[in-house]
Protein backbone atom coordinates (compact mmCIF):
# COMPACT_ATOMS: atom_id res chain seq x y z
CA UNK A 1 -222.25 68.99 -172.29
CA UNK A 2 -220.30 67.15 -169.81
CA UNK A 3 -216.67 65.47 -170.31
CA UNK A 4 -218.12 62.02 -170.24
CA UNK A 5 -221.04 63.09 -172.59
CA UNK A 6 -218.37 64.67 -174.99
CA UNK A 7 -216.26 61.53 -174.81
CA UNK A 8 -218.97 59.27 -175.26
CA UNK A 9 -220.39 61.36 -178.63
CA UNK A 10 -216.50 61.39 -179.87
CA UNK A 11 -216.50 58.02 -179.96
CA UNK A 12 -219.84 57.62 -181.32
CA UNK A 13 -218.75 59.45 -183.78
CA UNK A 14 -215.13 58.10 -184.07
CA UNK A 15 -217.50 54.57 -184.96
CA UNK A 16 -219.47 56.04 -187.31
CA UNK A 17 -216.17 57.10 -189.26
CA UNK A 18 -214.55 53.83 -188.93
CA UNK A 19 -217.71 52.11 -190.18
CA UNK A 20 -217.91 53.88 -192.83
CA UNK A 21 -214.72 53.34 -193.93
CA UNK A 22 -214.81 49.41 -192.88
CA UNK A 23 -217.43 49.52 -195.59
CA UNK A 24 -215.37 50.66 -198.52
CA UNK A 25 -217.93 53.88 -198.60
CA UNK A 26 -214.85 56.19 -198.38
CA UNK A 27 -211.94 55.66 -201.33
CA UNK A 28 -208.25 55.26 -200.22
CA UNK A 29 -205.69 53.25 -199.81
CA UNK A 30 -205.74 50.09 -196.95
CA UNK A 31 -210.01 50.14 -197.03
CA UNK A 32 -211.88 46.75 -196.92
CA UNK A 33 -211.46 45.05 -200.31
CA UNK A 34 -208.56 46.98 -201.00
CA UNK A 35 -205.63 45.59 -198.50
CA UNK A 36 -206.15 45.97 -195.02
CA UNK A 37 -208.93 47.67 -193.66
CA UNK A 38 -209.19 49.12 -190.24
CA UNK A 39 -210.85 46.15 -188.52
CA UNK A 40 -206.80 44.74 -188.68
CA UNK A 41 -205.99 47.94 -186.32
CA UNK A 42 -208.99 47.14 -183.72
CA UNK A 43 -209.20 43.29 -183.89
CA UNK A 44 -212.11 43.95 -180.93
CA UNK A 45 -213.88 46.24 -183.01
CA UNK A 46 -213.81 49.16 -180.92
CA UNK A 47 -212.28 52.36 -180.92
CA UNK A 48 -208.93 54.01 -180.46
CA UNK A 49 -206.86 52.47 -183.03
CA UNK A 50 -203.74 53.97 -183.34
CA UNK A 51 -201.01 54.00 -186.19
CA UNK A 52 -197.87 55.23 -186.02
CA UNK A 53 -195.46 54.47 -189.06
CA UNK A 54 -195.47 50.22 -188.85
CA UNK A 55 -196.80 50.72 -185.50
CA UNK A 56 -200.57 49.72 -184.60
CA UNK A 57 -202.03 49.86 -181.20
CA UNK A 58 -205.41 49.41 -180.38
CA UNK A 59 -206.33 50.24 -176.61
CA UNK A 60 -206.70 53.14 -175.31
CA UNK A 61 -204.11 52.92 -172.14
CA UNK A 62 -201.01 51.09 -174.71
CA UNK A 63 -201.66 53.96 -177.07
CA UNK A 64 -201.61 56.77 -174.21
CA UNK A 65 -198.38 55.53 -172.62
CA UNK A 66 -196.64 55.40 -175.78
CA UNK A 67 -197.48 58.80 -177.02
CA UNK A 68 -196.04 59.64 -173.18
CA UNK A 69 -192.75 58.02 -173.93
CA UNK A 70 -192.05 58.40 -177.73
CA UNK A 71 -192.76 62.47 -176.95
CA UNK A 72 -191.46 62.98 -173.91
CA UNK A 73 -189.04 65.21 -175.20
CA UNK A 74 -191.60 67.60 -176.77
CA UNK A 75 -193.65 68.26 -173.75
CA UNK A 76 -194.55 67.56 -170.11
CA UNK A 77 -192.37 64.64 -168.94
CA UNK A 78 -195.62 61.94 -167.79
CA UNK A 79 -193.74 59.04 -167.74
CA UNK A 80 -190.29 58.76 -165.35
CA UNK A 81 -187.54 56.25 -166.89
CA UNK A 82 -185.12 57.43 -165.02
CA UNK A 83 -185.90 56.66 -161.56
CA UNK A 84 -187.14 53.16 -161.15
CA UNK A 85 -189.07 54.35 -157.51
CA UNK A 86 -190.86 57.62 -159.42
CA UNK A 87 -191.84 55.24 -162.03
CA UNK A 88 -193.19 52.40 -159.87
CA UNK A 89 -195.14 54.97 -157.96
CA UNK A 90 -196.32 55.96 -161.05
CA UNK A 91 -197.51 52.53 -162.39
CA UNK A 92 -199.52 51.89 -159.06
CA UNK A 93 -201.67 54.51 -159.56
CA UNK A 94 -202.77 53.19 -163.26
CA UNK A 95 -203.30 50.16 -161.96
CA UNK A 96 -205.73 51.65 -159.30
CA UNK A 97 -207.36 53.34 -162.05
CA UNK A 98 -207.34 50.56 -164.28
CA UNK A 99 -208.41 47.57 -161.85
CA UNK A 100 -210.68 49.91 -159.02
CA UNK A 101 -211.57 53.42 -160.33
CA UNK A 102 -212.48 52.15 -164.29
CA UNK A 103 -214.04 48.82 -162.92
CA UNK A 104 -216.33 50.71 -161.14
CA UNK A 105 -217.03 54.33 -162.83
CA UNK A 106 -217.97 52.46 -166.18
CA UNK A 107 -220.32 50.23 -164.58
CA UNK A 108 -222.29 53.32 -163.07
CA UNK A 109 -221.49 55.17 -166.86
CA UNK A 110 -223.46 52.26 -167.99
CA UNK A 111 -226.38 51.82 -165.36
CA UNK A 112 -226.89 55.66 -165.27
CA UNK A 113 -226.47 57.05 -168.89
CA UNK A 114 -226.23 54.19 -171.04
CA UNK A 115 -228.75 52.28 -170.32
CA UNK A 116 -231.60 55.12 -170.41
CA UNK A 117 -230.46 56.27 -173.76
CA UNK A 118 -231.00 52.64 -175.23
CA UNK A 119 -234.54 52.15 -172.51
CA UNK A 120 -233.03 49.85 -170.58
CA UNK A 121 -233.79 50.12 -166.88
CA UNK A 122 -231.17 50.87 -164.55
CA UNK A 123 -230.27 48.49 -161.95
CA UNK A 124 -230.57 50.21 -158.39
CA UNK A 125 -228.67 47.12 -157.08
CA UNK A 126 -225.67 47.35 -159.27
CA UNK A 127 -225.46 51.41 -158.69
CA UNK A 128 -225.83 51.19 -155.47
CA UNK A 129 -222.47 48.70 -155.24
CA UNK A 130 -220.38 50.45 -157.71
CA UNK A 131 -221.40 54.01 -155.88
CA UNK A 132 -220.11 52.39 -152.86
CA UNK A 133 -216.50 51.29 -154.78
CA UNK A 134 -216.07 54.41 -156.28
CA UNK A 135 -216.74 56.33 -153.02
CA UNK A 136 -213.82 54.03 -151.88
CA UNK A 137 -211.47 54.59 -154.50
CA UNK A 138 -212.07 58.37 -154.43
CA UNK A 139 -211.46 58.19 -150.50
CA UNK A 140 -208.00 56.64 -151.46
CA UNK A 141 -207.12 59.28 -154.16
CA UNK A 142 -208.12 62.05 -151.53
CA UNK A 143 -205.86 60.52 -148.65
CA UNK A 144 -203.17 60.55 -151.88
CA UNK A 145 -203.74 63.97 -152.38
CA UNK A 146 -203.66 65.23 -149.04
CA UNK A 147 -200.17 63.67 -148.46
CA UNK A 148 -198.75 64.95 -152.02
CA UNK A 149 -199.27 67.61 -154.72
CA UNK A 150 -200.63 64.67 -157.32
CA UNK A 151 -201.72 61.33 -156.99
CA UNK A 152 -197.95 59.96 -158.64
CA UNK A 153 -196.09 62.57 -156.30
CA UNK A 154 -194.93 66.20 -156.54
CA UNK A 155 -194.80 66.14 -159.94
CA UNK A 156 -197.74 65.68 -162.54
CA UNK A 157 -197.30 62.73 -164.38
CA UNK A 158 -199.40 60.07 -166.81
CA UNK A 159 -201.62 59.00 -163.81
CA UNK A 160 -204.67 61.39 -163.34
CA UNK A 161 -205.47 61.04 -167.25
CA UNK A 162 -206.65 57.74 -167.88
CA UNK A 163 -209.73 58.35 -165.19
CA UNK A 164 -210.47 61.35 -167.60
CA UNK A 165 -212.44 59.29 -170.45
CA UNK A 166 -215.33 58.10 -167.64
CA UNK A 167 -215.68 61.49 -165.31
């Protein structure tokens, strides 16, 4: 099974759990009709949600960054505080991911495994462009990476992971 297929059947799963407990079908404390029920952790309805003490976070990228920070002492340093240039550097590459490598490596998740699972036909037109934009944004990361050890700099940081959910 591949990493996206494994991530996608996670989640599938990580649904079917959450809907089940939505539904009051499991007992415990904070279910629907009993207090707050996990819909008030993922207002969208989707998966992560994320609860840490009186913290709740609910997308996937908020809830990454703060387990970077709030354990940075019990692990590999991914997030610089330190040094305002190492952490700018840092934040440019999740935004690449976020607004060019995501944009366009869900769309194809979509067209190319997606859509034949529910029998929807794919849509050469749309593949065709986001192929094209990802080839791009790879291009980019393998300039990065010929210039330093990791896209971020010499030093692996928070920035390759977030592409890791849709490869």
């Amino acid at each position: 099974m591949s990493v996206a297929s494994y991530n996608i059947d996670v989640m599938k799963r990580e649904n079917e759990i959450a809907s089940t407990i939505d539904d009051g079908a499991l007992p415990g404390e904070g279910l629907s009709g009993r207090g707050r029920g996990l819909s008030d952790l993922k207002p969208f309805g989707q998966v992560p949600a994320f609860e840490d003490g009186d913290l709740k976070l609910f997308e996937s990228r908020a809830i990454t960054k703060y387990i970077a920070h709030e354990y940075a002492e019990k692990g590999t340093q991914l997030i610089v505080t330190n040094d305002s240039k190492k952490m700018a550097i840092i934040t440019v590459w999740l935004e690449v991911e976020a607004q060019q490598y995501d944009q366009a490596a869900s769309k194809l998740l979509w067209e190319l495994h997606f859509k034949p699972l529910f029998g929807i036909p794919t849509d050469p037109k749309v593949v065709e462009e986001n192929e094209s934009k990802l080839s791009s944004v790879l291009g980019i990361y393998e300039k990065r990476l010929s210039e330093t050890k990791y896209l971020a700099g010499e030093c692996f940081s928070f920035s390759p992971l977030n592409p890791i959910s849709t490869t």
